[in-house]
C-alpha atoms as a PDB file:
ATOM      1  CA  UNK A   1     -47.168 -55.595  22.598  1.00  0.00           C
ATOM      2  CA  UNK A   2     -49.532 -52.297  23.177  1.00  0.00           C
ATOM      3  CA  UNK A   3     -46.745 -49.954  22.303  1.00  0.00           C
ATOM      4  CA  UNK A   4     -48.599 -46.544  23.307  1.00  0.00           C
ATOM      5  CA  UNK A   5     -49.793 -48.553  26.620  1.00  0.00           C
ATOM      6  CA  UNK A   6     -46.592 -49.063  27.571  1.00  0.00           C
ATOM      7  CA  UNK A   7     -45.114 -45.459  26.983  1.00  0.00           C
ATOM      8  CA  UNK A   8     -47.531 -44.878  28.958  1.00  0.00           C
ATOM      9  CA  UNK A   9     -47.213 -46.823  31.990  1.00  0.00           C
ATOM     10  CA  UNK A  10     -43.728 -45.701  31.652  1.00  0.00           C
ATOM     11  CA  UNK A  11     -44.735 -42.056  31.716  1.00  0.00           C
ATOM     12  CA  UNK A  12     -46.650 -42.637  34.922  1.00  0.00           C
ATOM     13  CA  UNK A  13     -43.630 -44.658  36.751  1.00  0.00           C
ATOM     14  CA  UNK A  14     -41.554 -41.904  35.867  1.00  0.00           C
ATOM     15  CA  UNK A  15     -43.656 -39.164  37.166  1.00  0.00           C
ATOM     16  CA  UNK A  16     -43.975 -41.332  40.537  1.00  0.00           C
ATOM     17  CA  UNK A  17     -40.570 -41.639  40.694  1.00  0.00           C
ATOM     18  CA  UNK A  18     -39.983 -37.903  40.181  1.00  0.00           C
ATOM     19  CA  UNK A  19     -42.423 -36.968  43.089  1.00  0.00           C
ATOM     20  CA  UNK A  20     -41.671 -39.876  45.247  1.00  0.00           C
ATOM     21  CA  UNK A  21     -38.263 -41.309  44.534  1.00  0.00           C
ATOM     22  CA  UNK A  22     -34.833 -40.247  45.920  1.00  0.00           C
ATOM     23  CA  UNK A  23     -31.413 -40.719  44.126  1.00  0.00           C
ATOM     24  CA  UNK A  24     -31.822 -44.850  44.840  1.00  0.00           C
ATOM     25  CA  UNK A  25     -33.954 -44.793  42.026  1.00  0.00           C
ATOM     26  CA  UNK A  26     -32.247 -42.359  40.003  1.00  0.00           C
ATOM     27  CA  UNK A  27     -30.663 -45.026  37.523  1.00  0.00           C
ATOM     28  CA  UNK A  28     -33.919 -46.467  37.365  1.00  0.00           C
ATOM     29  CA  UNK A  29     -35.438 -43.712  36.530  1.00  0.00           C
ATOM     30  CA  UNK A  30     -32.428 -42.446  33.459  1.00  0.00           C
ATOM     31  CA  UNK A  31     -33.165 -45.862  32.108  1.00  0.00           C
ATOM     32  CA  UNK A  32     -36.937 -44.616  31.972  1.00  0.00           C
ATOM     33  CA  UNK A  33     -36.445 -41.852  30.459  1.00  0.00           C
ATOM     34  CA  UNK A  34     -33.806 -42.835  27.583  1.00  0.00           C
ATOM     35  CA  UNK A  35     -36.453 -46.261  26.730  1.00  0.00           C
ATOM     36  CA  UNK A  36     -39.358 -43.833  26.191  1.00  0.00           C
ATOM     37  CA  UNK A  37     -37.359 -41.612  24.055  1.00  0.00           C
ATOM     38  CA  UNK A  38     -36.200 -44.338  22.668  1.00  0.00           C
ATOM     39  CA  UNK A  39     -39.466 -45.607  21.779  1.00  0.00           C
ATOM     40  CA  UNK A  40     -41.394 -42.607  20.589  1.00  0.00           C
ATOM     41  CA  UNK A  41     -38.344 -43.433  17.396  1.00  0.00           C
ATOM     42  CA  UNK A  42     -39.070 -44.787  14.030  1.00  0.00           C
ATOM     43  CA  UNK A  43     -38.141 -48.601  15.258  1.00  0.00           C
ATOM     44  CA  UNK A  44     -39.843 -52.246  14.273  1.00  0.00           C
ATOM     45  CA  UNK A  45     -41.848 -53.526  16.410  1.00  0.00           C
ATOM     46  CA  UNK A  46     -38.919 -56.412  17.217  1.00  0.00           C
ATOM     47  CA  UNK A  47     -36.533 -53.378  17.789  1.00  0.00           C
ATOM     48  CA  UNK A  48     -39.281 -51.890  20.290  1.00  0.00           C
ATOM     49  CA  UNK A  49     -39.970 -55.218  22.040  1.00  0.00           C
ATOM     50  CA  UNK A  50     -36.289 -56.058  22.717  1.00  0.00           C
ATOM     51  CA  UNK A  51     -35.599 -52.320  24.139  1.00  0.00           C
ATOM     52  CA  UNK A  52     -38.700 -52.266  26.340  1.00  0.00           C
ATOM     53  CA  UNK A  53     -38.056 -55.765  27.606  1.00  0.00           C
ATOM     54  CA  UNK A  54     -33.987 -54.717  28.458  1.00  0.00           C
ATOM     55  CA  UNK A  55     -35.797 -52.214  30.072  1.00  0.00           C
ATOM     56  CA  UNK A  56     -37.613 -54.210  32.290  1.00  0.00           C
ATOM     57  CA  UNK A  57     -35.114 -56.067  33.282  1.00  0.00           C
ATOM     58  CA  UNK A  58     -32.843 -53.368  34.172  1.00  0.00           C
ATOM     59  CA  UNK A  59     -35.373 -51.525  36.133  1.00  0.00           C
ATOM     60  CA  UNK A  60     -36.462 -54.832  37.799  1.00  0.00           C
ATOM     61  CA  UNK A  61     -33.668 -56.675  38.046  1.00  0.00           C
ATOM     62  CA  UNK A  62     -34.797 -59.281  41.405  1.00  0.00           C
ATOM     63  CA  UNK A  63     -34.208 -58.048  44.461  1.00  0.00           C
ATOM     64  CA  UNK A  64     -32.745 -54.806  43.541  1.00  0.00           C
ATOM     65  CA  UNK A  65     -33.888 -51.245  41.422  1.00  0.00           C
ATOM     66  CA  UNK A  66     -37.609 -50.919  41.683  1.00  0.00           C
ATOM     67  CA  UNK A  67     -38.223 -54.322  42.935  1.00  0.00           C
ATOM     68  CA  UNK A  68     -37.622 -52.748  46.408  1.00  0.00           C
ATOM     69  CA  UNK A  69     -39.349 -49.670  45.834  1.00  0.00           C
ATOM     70  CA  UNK A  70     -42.475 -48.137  47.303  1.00  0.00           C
ATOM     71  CA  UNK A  71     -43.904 -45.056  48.436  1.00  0.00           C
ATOM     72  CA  UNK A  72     -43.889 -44.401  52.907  1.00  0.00           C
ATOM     73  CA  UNK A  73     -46.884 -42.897  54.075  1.00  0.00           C
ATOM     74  CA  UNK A  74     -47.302 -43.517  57.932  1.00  0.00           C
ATOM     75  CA  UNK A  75     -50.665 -43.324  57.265  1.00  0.00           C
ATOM     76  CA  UNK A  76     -51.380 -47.776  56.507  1.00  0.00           C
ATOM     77  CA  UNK A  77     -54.452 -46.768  53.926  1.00  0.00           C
ATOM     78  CA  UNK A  78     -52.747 -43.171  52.707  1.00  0.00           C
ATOM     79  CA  UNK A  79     -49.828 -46.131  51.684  1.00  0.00           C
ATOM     80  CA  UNK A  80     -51.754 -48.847  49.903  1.00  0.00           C
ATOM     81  CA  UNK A  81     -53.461 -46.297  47.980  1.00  0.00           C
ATOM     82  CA  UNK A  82     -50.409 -44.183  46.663  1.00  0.00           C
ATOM     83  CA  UNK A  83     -48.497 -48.040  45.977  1.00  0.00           C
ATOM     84  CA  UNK A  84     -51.536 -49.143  43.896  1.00  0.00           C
ATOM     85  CA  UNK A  85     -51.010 -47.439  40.408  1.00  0.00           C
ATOM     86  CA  UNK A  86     -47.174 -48.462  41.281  1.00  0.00           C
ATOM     87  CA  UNK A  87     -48.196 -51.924  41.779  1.00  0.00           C
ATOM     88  CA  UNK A  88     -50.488 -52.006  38.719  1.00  0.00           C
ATOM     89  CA  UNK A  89     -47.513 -50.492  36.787  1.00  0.00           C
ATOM     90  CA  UNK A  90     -45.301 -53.297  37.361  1.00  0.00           C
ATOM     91  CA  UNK A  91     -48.338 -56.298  37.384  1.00  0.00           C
ATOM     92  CA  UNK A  92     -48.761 -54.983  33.887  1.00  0.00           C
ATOM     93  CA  UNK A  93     -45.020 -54.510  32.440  1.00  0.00           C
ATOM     94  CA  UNK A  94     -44.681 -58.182  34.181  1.00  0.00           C
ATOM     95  CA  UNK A  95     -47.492 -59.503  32.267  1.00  0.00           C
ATOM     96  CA  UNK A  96     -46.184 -58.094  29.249  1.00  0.00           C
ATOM     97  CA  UNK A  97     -42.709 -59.345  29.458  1.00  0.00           C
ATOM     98  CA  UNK A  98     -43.092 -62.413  30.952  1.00  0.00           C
ATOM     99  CA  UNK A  99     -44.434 -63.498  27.559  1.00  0.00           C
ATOM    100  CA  UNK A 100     -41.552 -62.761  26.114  1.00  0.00           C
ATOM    101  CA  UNK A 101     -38.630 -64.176  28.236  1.00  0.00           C
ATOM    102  CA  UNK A 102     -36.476 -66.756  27.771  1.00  0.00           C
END
């Protein structure tokens, strides 16, 4: 896994939650927060795979958290545009994980 990639993909979801999210995303974004902390720590890479991958699938878990979440803009293009690096965010952490699930 691309440790410093991750944080900051992370970074980025959090700051688009901060500017964009409301207190539905709230736990979401606590769980975030504490996994970045957690991951700027002295841990093994196992360590750091199995936090950023409980993670995941606490911030994504189906058809709940962030798996509903996107960014209105009545505006259709104004929409996609501020959803893409959302999008891209969880493509990626999907990509990543998904190679580790069981």
């Amino acid at each position: 896994m691309d440790f410093e990639k991750i944080q900051r993909m992370m970074k980025q979801l959090m700051d688009i939650l901060a500017e964009y999210g409301d207190d539905e995303v709230a736990p979401a974004y606590n769980i975030l927060k504490s996994t970045y902390r957690r991951l700027t720590e002295n841990l093994g890479e196992a360590e750091k795979e199995r936090i950023i991958i409980e993670c995941y699938n606490m911030i994504y878990p189906g058809n709940h958290g962030l798996s509903e979440f996107y960014i209105w803009d009545n505006d259709f293009e104004e929409r996609k545009r501020l959803n893409e690096p959302l999008n891209e965010i969880h493509d990626y952490l999907w990509s990543v994980v998904s190679n580790y699930k069981q």
